[in-house]
Protein backbone atom coordinates (compact mmCIF):
# COMPACT_ATOMS: atom_id res chain seq x y z
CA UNK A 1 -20.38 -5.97 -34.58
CA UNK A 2 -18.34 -4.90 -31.38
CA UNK A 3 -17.68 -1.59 -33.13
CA UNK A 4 -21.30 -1.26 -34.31
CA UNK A 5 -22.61 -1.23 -30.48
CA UNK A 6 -19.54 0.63 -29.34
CA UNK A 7 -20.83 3.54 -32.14
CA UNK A 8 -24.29 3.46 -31.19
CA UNK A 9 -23.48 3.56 -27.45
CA UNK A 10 -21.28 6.35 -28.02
CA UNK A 11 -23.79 8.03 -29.80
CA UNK A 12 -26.49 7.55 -27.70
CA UNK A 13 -24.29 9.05 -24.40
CA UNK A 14 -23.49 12.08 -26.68
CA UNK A 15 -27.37 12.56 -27.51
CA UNK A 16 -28.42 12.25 -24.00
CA UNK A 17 -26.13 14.95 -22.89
CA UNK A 18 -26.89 16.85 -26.20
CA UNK A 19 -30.76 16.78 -24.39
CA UNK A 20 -29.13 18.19 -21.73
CA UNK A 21 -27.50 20.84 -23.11
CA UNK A 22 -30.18 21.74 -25.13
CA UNK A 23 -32.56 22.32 -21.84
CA UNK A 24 -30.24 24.21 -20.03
CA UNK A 25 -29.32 26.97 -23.18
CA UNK A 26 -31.20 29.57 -25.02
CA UNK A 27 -32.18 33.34 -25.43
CA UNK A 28 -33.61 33.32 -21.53
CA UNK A 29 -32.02 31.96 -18.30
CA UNK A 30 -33.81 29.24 -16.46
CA UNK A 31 -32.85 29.09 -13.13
CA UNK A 32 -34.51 26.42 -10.66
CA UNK A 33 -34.11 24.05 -13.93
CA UNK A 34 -34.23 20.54 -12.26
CA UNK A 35 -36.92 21.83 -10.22
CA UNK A 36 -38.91 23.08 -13.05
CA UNK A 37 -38.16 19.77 -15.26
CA UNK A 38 -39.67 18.13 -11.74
CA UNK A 39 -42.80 19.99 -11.56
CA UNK A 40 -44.29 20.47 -15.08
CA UNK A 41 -47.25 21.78 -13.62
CA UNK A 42 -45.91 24.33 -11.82
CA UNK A 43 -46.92 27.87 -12.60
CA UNK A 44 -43.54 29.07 -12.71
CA UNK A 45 -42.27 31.26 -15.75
CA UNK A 46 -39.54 28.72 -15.83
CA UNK A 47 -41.25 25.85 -15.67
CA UNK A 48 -43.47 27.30 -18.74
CA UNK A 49 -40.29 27.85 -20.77
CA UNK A 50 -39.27 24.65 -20.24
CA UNK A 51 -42.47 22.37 -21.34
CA UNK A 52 -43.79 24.73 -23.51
CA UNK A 53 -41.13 25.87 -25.78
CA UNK A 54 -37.98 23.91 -25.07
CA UNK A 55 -38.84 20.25 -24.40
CA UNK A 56 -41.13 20.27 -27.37
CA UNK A 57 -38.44 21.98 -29.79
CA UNK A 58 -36.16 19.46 -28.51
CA UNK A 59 -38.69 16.64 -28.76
CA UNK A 60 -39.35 17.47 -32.80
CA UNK A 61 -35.66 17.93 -33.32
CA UNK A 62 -34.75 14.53 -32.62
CA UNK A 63 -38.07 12.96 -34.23
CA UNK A 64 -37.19 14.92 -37.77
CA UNK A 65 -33.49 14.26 -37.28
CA UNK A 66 -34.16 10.86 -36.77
CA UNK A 67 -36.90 10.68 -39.93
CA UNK A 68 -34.52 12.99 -42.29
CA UNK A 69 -31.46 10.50 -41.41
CA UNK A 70 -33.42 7.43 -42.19
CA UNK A 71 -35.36 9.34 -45.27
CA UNK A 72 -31.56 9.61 -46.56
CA UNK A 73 -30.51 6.07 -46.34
CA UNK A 74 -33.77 5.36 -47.74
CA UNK A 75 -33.03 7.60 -51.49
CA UNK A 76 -29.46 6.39 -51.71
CA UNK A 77 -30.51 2.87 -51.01
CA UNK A 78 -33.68 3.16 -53.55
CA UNK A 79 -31.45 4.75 -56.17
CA UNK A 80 -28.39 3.44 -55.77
CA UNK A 81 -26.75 6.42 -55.89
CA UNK A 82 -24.61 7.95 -53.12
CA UNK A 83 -25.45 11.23 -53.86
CA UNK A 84 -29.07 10.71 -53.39
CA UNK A 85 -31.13 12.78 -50.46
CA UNK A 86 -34.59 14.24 -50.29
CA UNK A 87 -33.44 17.46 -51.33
CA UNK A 88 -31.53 16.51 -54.42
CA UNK A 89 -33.79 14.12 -55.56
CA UNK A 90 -37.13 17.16 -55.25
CA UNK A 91 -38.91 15.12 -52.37
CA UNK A 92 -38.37 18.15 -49.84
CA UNK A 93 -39.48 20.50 -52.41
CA UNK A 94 -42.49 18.58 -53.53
CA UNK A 95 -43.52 18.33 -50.05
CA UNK A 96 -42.88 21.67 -49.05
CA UNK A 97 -45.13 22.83 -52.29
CA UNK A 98 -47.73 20.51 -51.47
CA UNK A 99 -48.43 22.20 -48.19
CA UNK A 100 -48.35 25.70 -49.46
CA UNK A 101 -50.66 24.78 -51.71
CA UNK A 102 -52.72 23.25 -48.69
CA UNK A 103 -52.54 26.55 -46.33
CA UNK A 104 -53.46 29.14 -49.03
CA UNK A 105 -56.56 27.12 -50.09
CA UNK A 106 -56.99 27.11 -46.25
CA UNK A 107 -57.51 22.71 -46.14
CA UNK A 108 -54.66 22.21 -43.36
CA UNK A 109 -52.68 24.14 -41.22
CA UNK A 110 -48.69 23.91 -41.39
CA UNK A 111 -47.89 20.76 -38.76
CA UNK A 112 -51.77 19.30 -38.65
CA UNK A 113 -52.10 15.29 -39.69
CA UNK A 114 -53.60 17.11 -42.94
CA UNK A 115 -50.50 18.95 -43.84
CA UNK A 116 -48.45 15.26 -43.28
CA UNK A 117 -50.66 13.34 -46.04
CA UNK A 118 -50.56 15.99 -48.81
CA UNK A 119 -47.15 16.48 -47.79
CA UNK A 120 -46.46 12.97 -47.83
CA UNK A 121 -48.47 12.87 -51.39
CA UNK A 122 -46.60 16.23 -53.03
CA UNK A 123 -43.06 14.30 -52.16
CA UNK A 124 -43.41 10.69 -53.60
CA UNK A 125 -44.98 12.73 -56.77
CA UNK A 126 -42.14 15.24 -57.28
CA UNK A 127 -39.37 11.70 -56.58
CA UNK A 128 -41.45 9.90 -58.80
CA UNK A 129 -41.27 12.77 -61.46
CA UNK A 130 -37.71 13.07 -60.73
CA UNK A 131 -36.64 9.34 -61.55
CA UNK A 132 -38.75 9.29 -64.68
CA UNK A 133 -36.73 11.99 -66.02
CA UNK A 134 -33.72 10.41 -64.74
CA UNK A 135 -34.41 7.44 -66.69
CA UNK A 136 -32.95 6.28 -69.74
CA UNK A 137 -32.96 2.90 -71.01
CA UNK A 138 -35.23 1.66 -68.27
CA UNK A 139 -32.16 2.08 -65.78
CA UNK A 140 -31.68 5.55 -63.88
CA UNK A 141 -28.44 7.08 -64.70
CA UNK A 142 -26.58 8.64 -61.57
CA UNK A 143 -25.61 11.49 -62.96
CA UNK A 144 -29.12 12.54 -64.91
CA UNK A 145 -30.71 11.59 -61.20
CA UNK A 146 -28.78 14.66 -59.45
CA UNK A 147 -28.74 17.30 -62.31
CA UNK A 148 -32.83 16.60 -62.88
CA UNK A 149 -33.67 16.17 -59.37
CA UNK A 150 -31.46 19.77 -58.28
CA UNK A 151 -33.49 21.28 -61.52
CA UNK A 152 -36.58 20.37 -60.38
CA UNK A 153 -35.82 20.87 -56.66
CA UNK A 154 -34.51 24.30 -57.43
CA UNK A 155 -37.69 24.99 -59.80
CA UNK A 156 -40.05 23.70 -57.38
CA UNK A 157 -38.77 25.76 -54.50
CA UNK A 158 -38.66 28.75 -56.56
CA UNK A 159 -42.81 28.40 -57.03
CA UNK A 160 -42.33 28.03 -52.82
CA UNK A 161 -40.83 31.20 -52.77
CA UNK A 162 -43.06 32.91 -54.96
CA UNK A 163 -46.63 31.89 -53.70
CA UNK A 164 -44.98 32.87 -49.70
CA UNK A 165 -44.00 36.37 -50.96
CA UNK A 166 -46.63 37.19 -53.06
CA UNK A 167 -49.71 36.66 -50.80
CA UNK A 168 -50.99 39.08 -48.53
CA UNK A 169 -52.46 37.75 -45.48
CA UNK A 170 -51.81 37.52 -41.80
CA UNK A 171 -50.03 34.59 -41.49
CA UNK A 172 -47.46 34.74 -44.76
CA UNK A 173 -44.26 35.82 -42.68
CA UNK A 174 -44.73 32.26 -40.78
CA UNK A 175 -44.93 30.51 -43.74
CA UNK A 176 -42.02 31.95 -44.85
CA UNK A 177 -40.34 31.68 -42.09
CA UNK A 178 -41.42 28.06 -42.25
CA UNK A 179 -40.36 27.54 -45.64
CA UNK A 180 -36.59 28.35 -45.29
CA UNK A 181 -36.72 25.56 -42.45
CA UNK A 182 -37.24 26.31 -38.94
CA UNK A 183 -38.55 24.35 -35.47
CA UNK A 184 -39.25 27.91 -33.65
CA UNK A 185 -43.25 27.61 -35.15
CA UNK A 186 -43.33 23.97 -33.60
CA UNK A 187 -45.91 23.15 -30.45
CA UNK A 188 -46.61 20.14 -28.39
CA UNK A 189 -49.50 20.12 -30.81
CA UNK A 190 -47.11 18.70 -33.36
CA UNK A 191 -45.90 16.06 -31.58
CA UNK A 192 -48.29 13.13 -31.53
CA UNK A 193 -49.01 13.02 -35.42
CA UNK A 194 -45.27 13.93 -36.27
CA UNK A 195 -44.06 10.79 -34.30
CA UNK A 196 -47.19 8.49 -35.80
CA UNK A 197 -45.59 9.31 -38.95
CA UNK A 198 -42.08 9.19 -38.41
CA UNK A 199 -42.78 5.27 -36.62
CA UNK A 200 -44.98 4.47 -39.62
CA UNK A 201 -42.19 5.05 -42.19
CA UNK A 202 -39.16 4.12 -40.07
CA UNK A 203 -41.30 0.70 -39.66
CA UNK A 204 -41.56 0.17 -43.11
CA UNK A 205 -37.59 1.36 -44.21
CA UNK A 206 -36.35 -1.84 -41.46
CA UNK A 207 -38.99 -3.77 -43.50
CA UNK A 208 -37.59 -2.91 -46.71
CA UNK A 209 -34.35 -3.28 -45.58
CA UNK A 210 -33.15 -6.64 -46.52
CA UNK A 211 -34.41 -6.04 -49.76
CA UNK A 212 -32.46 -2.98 -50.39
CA UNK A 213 -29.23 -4.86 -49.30
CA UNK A 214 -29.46 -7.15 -52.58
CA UNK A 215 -30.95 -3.95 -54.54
CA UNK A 216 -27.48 -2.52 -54.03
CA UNK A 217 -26.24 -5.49 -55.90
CA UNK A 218 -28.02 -3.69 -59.37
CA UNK A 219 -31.33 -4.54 -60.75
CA UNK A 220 -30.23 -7.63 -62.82
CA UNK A 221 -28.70 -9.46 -59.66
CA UNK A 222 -31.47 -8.52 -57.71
CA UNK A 223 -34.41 -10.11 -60.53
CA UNK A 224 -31.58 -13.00 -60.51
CA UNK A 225 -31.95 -13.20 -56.83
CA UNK A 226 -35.80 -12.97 -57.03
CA UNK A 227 -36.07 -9.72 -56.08
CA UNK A 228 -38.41 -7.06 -58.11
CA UNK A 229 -36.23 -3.97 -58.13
CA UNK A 230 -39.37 -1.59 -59.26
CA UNK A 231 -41.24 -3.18 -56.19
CA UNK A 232 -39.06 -2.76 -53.94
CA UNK A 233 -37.89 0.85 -54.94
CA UNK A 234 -41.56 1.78 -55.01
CA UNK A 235 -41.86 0.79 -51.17
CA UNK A 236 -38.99 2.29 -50.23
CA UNK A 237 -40.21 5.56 -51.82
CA UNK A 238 -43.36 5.14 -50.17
CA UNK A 239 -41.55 4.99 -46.83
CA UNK A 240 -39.31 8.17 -47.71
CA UNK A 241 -42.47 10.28 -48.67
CA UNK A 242 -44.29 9.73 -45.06
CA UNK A 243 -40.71 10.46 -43.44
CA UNK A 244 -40.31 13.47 -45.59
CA UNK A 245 -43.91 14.86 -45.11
CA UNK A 246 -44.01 14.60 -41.63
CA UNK A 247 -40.97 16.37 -41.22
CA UNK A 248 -41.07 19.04 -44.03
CA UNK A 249 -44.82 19.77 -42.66
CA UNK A 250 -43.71 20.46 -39.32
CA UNK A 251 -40.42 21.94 -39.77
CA UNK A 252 -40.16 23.30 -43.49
CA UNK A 253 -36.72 22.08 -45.73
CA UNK A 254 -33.59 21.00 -43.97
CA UNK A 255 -31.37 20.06 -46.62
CA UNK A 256 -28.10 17.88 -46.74
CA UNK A 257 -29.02 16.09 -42.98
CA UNK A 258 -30.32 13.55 -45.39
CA UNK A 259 -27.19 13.48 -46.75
CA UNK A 260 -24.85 13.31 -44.16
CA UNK A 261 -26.15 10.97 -41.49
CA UNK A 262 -26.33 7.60 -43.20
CA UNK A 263 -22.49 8.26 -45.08
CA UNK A 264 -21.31 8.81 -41.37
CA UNK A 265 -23.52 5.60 -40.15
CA UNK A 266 -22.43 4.12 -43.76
CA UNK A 267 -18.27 4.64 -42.49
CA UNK A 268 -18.69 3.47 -39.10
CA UNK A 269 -21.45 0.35 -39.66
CA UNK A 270 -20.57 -0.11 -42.77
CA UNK A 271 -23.79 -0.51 -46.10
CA UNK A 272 -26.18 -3.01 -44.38
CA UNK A 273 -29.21 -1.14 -44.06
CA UNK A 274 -31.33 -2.95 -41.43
CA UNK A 275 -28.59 -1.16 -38.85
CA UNK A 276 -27.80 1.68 -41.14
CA UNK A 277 -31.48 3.17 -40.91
CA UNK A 278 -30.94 2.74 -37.14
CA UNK A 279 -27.73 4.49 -37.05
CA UNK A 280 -28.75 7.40 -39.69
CA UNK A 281 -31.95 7.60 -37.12
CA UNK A 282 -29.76 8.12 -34.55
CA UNK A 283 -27.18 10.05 -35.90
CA UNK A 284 -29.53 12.18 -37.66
CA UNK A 285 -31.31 13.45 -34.56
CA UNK A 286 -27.84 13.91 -33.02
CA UNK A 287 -26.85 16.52 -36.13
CA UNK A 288 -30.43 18.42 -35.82
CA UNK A 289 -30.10 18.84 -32.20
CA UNK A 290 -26.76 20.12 -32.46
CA UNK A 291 -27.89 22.51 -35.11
CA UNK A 292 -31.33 23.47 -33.62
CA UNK A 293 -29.36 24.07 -30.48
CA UNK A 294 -26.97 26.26 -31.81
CA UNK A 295 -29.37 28.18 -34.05
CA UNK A 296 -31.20 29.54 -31.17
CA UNK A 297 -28.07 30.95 -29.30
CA UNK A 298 -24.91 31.68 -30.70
CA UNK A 299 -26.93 35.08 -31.79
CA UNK A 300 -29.50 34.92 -28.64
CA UNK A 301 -32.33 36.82 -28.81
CA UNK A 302 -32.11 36.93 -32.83
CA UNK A 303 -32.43 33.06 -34.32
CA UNK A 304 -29.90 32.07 -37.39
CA UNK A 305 -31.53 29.33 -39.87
CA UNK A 306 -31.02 25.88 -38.79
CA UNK A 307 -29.97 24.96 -42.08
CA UNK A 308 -26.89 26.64 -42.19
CA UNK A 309 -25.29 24.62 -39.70
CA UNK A 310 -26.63 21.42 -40.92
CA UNK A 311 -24.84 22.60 -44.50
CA UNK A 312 -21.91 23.29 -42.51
CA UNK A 313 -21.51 19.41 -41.84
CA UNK A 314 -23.48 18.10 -45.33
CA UNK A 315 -21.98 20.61 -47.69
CA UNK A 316 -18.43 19.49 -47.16
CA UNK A 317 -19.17 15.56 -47.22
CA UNK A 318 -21.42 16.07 -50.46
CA UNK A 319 -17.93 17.81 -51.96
CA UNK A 320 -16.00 14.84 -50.52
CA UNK A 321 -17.72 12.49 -52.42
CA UNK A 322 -18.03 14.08 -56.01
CA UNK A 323 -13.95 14.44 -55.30
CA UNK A 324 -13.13 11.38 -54.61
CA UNK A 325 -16.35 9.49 -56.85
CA UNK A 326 -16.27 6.57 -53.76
CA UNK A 327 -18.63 4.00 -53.95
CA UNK A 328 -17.46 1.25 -50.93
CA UNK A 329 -21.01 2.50 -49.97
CA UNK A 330 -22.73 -0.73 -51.69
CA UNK A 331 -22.89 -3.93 -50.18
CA UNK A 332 -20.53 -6.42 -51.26
């Protein structure tokens, strides 16, 4: 417990002066900062910089860091598989194809409450499709769960790519630029419905938390211990498609943040989930700040793909685990 609250103070002081960081950098100099974070309604150049494009990139980092972390802890608790996050299992993709499909028939508009549902519809569909593939026997075999859900993932994004390239209007480099994952499109605008939905599913991944502990246990202890295994997964899915929409909707596919955060939270807090959601929430906005941060200016004025840094910490931790095949992940 002591070294649970030691972690998530830790990690709180490092976020906070992450924030910090984060306001002071980028492509142009702010000077007068305190001044301008003082007076938002000042008319200053600087203080426009500051509430209009920083604070709210830095705001929507932390809300989809925070919603990819817990989305992560949500498919390896669901699936019981350690390997398990949004992108592997085709919920990113689904979502992301969803609301393609949604701004070329011209319904919703990338980051609108719109975009979020059929988002949030497009990713439980494609996970859904995903574990009934993955199924054999009635139980979901690990390694069938990552090979289908990378084939589909990897299908699905290619039908992404193709409907972004191939259209000719105004407003396809953006979606593009979307698409590959990126929070230089976002805008106050975003905020409100991206944080309704991020609270909505976080609520119900702490609900389904106790639930997933004893999942972890496999599906015949949990029916033993009166537990419905389909039920529960369903919920948690439910939950991990209205984290994954929001985010994917507003930001485009971040892949392997979903992976990372809750194996960190998982070392350090150990496999309960009630505090592990917490912790991937929290650890998972750290990562995406970090990222987001340095994306925008290690090659200031030009902006590198968030992604890449996020799959500089995921990458290696995914290759960790298929070496060493460890699963003191469960709960005991």
């Amino acid at each position: 417990m002591r070294s649970r609250s030691a972690f998530l103070s830790i990690n709180l002081v490092f976020l906070l002066a992450m924030v910090a960081l984060s306001l002071s950098v980028g492509a142009t100099q702010i000077d007068g900062l305190l001044s301008a974070l003082l007076h938002p309604g000042s008319n200053t150049s600087a203080a426009e910089i500051l509430w209009q494009i920083r604070i709210p990139r830095i705001v929507t980092a932390l809300i989809v860091g925070a919603a990819l972390g817990v989305a992560g802890a949500l498919a390896q608790g669901a699936t019981n598989n350690p390997l398990a996050e949004p992108a592997i299992l085709g919920t990113s993709a689904g979502a992301a194809l969803a609301v393609v499909i949604g701004v070329l028939a011209n319904v919703v508009v990338i980051g609108s409450v719109g975009a979020m549902a059929i988002a949030a519809i497009g990713a439980l569909l494609a996970t859904l499709l995903t574990l009934r593939f993955a199924t054999l026997d009635r139980s979901v075999s690990p390694l069938n769960l990552v090979i289908i859900g990378l084939s589909l993932s990897a299908t699905i994004s290619a039908v992404v790519g193709l409907l972004t390239t191939a259209i000719a209007r105004s407003d396809a480099r953006s979606i593009s630029f979307w698409s590959f994952g990126s929070l230089a499109l976002t805008n106050s605008s975003d905020l409100i419905p991206l944080l309704i939905f991020t609270i909505v599913g976080i609520a119900i991944a702490i609900f389904v938390a106790p639930k997933l502990d004893l999942l972890s246990l496999g599906d015949s202890t949990a029916r033993h211990l009166g537990i419905d295994p389909r039920k529960v997964r369903r919920i948690a899915l439910i939950a991990l498609a209205i984290l994954i929409g929001a985010a994917v909707s507003t930001v485009g596919t971040i892949s392997f943040l979903g992976l990372a955060a809750p194996h960190i939270a998982r070392l350090i807090g150990g496999p309960k989930h009630r505090p592990l959601i917490l912790q991937s929430a929290l650890l998972g906005a750290t990562i995406l700040l970090i990222a987001d941060t340095l994306a925008r200016t290690i090659a200031a004025p030009n902006e590198l793909n968030v992604g890449l840094f996020t799959a500089l910490i995921g990458a290696p931790i995914l290759a960790i685990l298929v070496r060493s095949r460890q699963s003191s992940w469960s709960q005991s």
